[in-house]
C-alpha atoms as a PDB file:
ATOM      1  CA  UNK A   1       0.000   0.000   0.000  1.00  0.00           C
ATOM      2  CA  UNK A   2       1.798   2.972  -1.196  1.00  0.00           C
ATOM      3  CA  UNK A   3       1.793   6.463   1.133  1.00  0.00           C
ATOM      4  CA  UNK A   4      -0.885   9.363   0.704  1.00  0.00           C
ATOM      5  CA  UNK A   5       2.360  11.545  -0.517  1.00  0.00           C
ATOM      6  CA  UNK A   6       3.388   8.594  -2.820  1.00  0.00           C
ATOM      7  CA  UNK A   7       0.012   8.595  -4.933  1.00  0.00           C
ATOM      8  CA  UNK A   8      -0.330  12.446  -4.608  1.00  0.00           C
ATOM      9  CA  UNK A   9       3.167  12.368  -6.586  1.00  0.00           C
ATOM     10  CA  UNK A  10       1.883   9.686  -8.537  1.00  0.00           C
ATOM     11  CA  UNK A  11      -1.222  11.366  -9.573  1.00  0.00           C
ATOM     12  CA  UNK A  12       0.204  14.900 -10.536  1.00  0.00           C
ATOM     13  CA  UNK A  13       2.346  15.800 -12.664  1.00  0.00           C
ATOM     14  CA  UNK A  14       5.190  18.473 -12.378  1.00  0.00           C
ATOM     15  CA  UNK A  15       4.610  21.729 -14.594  1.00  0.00           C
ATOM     16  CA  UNK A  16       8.365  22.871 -15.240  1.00  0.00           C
ATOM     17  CA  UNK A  17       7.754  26.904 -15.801  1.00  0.00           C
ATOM     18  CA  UNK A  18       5.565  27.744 -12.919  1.00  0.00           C
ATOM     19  CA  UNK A  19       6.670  24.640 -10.448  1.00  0.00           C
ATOM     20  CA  UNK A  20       2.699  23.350 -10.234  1.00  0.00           C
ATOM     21  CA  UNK A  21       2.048  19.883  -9.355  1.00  0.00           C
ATOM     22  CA  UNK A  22      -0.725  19.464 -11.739  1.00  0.00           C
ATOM     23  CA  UNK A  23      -3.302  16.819 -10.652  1.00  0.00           C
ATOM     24  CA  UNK A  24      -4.446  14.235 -13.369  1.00  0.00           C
ATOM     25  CA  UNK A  25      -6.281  12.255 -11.644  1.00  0.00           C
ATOM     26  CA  UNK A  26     -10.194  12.690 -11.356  1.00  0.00           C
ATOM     27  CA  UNK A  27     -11.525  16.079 -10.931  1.00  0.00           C
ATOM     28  CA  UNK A  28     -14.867  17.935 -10.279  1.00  0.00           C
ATOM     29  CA  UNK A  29     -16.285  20.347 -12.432  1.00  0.00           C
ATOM     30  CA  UNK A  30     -13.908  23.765 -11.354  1.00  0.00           C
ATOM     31  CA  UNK A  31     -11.040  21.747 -12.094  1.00  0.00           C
ATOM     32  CA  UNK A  32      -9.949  20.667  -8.451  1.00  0.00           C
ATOM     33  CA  UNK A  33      -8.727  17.605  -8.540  1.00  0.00           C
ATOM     34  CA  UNK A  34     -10.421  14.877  -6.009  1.00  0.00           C
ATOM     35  CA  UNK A  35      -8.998  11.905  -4.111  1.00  0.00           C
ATOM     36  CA  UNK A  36     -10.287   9.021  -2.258  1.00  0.00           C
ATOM     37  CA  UNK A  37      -9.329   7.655   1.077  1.00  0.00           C
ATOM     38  CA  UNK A  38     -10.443   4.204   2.523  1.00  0.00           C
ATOM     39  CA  UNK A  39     -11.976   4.098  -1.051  1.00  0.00           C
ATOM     40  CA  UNK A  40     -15.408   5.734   0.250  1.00  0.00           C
ATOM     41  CA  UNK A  41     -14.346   9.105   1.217  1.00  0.00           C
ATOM     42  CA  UNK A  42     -13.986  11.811  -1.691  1.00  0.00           C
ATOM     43  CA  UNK A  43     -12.063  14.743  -1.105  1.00  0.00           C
ATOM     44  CA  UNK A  44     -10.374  17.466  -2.463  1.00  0.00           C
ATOM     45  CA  UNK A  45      -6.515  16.919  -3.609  1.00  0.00           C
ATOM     46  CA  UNK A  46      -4.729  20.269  -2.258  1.00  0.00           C
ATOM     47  CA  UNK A  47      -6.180  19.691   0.966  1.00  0.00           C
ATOM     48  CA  UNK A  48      -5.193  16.002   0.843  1.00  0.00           C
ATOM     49  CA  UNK A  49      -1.678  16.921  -0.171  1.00  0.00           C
ATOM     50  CA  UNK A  50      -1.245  19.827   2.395  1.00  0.00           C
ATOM     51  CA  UNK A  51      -2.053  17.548   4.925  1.00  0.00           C
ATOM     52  CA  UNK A  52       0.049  15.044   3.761  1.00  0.00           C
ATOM     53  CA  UNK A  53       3.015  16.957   2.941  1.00  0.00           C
ATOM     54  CA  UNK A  54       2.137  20.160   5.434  1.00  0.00           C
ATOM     55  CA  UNK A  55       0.211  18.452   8.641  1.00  0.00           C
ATOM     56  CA  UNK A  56      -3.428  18.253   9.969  1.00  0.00           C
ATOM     57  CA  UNK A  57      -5.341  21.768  10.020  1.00  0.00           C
ATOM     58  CA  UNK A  58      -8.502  22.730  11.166  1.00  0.00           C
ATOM     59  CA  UNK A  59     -11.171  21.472   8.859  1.00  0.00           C
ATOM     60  CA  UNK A  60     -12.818  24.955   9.502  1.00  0.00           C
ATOM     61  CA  UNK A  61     -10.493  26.641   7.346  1.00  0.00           C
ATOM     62  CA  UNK A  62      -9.967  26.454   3.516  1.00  0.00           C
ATOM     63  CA  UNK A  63      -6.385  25.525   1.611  1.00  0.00           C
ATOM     64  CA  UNK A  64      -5.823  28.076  -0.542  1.00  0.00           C
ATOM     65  CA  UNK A  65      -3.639  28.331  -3.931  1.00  0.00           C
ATOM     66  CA  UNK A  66      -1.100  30.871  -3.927  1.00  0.00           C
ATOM     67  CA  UNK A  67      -0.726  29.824  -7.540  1.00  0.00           C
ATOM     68  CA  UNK A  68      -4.462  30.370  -8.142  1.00  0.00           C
ATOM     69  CA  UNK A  69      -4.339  26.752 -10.470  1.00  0.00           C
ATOM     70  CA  UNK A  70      -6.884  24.874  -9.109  1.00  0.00           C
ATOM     71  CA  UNK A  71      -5.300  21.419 -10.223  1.00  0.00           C
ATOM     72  CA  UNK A  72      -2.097  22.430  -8.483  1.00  0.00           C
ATOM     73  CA  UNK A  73      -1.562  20.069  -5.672  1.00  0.00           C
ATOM     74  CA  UNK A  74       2.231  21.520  -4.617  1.00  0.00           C
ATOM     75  CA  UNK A  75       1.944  22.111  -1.103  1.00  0.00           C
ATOM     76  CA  UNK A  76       4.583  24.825  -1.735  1.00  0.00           C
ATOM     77  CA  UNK A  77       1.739  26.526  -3.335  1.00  0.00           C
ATOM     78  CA  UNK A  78      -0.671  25.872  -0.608  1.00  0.00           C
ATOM     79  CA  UNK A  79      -1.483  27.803   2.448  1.00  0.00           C
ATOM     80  CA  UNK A  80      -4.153  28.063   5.175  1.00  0.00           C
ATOM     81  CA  UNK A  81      -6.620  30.391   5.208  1.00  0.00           C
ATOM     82  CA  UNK A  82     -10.451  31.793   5.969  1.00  0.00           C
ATOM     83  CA  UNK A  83     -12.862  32.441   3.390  1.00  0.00           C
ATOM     84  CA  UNK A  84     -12.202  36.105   4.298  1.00  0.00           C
ATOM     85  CA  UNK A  85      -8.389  35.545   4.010  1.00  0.00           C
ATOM     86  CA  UNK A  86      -9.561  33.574   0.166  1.00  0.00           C
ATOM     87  CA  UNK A  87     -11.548  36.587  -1.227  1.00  0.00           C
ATOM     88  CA  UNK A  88      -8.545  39.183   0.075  1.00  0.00           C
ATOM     89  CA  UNK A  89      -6.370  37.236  -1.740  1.00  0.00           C
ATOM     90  CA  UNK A  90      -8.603  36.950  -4.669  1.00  0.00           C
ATOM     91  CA  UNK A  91      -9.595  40.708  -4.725  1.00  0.00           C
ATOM     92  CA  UNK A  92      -5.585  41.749  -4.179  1.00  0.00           C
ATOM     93  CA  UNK A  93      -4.893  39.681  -7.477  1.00  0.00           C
ATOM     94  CA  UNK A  94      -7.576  40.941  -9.213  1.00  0.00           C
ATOM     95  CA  UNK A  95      -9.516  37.909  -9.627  1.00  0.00           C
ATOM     96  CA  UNK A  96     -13.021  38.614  -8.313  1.00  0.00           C
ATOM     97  CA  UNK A  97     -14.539  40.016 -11.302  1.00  0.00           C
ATOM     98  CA  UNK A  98     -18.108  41.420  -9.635  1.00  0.00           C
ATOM     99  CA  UNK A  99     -20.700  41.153 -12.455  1.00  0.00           C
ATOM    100  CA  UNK A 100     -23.234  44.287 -11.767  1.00  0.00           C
ATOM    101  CA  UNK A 101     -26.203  45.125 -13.999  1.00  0.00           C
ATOM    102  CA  UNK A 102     -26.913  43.628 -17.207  1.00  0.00           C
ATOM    103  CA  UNK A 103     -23.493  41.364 -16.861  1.00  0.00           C
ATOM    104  CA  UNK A 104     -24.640  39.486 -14.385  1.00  0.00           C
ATOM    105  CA  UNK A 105     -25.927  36.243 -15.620  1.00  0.00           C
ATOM    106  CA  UNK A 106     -28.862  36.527 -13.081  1.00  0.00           C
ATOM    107  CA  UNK A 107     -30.130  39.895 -14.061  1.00  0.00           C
ATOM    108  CA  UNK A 108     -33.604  40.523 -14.080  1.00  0.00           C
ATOM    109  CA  UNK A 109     -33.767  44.164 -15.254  1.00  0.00           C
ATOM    110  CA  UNK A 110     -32.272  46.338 -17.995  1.00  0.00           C
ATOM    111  CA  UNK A 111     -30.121  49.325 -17.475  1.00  0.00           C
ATOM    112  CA  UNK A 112     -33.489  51.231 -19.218  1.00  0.00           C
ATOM    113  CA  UNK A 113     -35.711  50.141 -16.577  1.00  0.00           C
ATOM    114  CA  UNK A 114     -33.597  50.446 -13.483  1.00  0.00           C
ATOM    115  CA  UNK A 115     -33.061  54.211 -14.520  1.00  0.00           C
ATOM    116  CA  UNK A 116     -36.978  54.261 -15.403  1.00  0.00           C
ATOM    117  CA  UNK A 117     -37.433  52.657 -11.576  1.00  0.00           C
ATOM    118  CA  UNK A 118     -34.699  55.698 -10.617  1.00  0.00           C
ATOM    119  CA  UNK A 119     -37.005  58.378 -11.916  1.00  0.00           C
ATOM    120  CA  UNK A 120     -40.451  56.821 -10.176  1.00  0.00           C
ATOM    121  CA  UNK A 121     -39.111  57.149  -6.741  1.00  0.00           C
ATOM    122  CA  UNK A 122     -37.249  60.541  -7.274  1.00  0.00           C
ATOM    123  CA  UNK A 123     -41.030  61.745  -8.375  1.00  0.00           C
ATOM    124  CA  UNK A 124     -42.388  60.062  -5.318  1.00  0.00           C
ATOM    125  CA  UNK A 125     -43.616  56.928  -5.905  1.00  0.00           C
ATOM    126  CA  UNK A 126     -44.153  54.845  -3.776  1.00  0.00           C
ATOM    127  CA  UNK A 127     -41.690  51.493  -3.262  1.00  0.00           C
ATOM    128  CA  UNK A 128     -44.616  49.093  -3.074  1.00  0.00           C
ATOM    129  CA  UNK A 129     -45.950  50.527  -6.065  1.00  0.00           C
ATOM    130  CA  UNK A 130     -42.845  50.567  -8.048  1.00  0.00           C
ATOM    131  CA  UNK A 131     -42.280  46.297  -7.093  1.00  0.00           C
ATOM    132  CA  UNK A 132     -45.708  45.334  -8.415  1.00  0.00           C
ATOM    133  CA  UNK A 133     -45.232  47.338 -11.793  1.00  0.00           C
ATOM    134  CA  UNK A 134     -42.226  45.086 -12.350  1.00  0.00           C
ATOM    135  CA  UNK A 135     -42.662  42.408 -10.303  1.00  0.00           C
ATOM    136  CA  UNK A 136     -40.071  42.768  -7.907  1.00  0.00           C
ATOM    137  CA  UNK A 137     -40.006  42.625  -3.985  1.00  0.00           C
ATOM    138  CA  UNK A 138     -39.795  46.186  -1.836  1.00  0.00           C
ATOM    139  CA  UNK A 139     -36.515  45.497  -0.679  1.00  0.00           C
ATOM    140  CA  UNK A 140     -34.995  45.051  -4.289  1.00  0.00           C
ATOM    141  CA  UNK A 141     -36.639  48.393  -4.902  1.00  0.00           C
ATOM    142  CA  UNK A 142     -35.142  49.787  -1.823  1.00  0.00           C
ATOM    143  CA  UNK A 143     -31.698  48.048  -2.938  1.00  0.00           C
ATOM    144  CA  UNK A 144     -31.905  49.875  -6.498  1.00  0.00           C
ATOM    145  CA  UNK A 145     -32.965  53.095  -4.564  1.00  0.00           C
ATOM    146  CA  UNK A 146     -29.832  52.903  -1.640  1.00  0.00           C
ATOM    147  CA  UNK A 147     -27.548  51.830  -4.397  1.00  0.00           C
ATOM    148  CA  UNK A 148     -26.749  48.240  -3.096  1.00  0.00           C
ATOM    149  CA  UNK A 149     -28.011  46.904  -6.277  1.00  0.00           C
ATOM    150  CA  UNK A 150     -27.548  47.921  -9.888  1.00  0.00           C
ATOM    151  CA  UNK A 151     -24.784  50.475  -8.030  1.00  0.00           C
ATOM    152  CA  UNK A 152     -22.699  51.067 -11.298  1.00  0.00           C
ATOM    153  CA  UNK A 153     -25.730  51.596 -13.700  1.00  0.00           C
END
């Protein structure tokens, strides 16, 4: 029975230019590669190999890729972290791209009729109103209004 670190390095593959270990074994549908122990339990391959190669760590927390390859399985490129810590790192590499208005895929207004919506409650409509025209809730009307939604229209 060979080691956990044995088949990580078994199952990855080293990239020469950027020094990933690039998993090819199985992998779920973002690309991160996935492992089974005691042949039942699935589980992610970075946090396999950091705990492998690195030590046991709170389950709590997430193994992040300083690399930002999902596949990579290098525990060089692998460090502990919160979601928080995750989406600092993300937003500090510019990788968060926030989709507001009509780019994000779950839009359910146009630019034309949040600005129509814009102009109904600067004339004093009320909220309530304004939802049942277009079939939205209060609050979304109040997020359009406080600029928490649609905020770069």
């Amino acid at each position: 029975m060979k080691t956990l670190k044995e088949r990580i390095l078994k199952l990855s593959t080293p990239e020469p230019n950027t020094g990933c270990w690039l998993w090819i074994g199985s992998s779920d549908p973002d690309g991160y590669g996935s492992i089974y122990l005691n042949r039942k339990e699935r589980h992610r391959a970075h946090r396999i190999s950091y705990k492998a190669f690195k030590g046991d760590f709170d389950s709590n927390l997430l193994v992040c890729h300083q690399c930002d390859v999902p596949s990579c399985v290098n525990p060089d490129h692998l460090f502990l972290g919160t979601h928080q810590d995750n989406v600092k790192d993300m937003d500090k590499k510019g990788r968060r791209a926030l989709k507001q208005g009509e780019l994000n895929p779950s839009h359910k207004l146009s630019n034309d009729q949040v600005n129509a919506i814009r102009s109904l409650l600067s004339s004093g409509v009320n909220q309530y109103d304004i939802a049942k025209l277009y079939s939205l809730s209060q609050s979304a009307v109040s997020n359009i209004k406080r600029g928490k939604a649609w905020s770069s229209n």
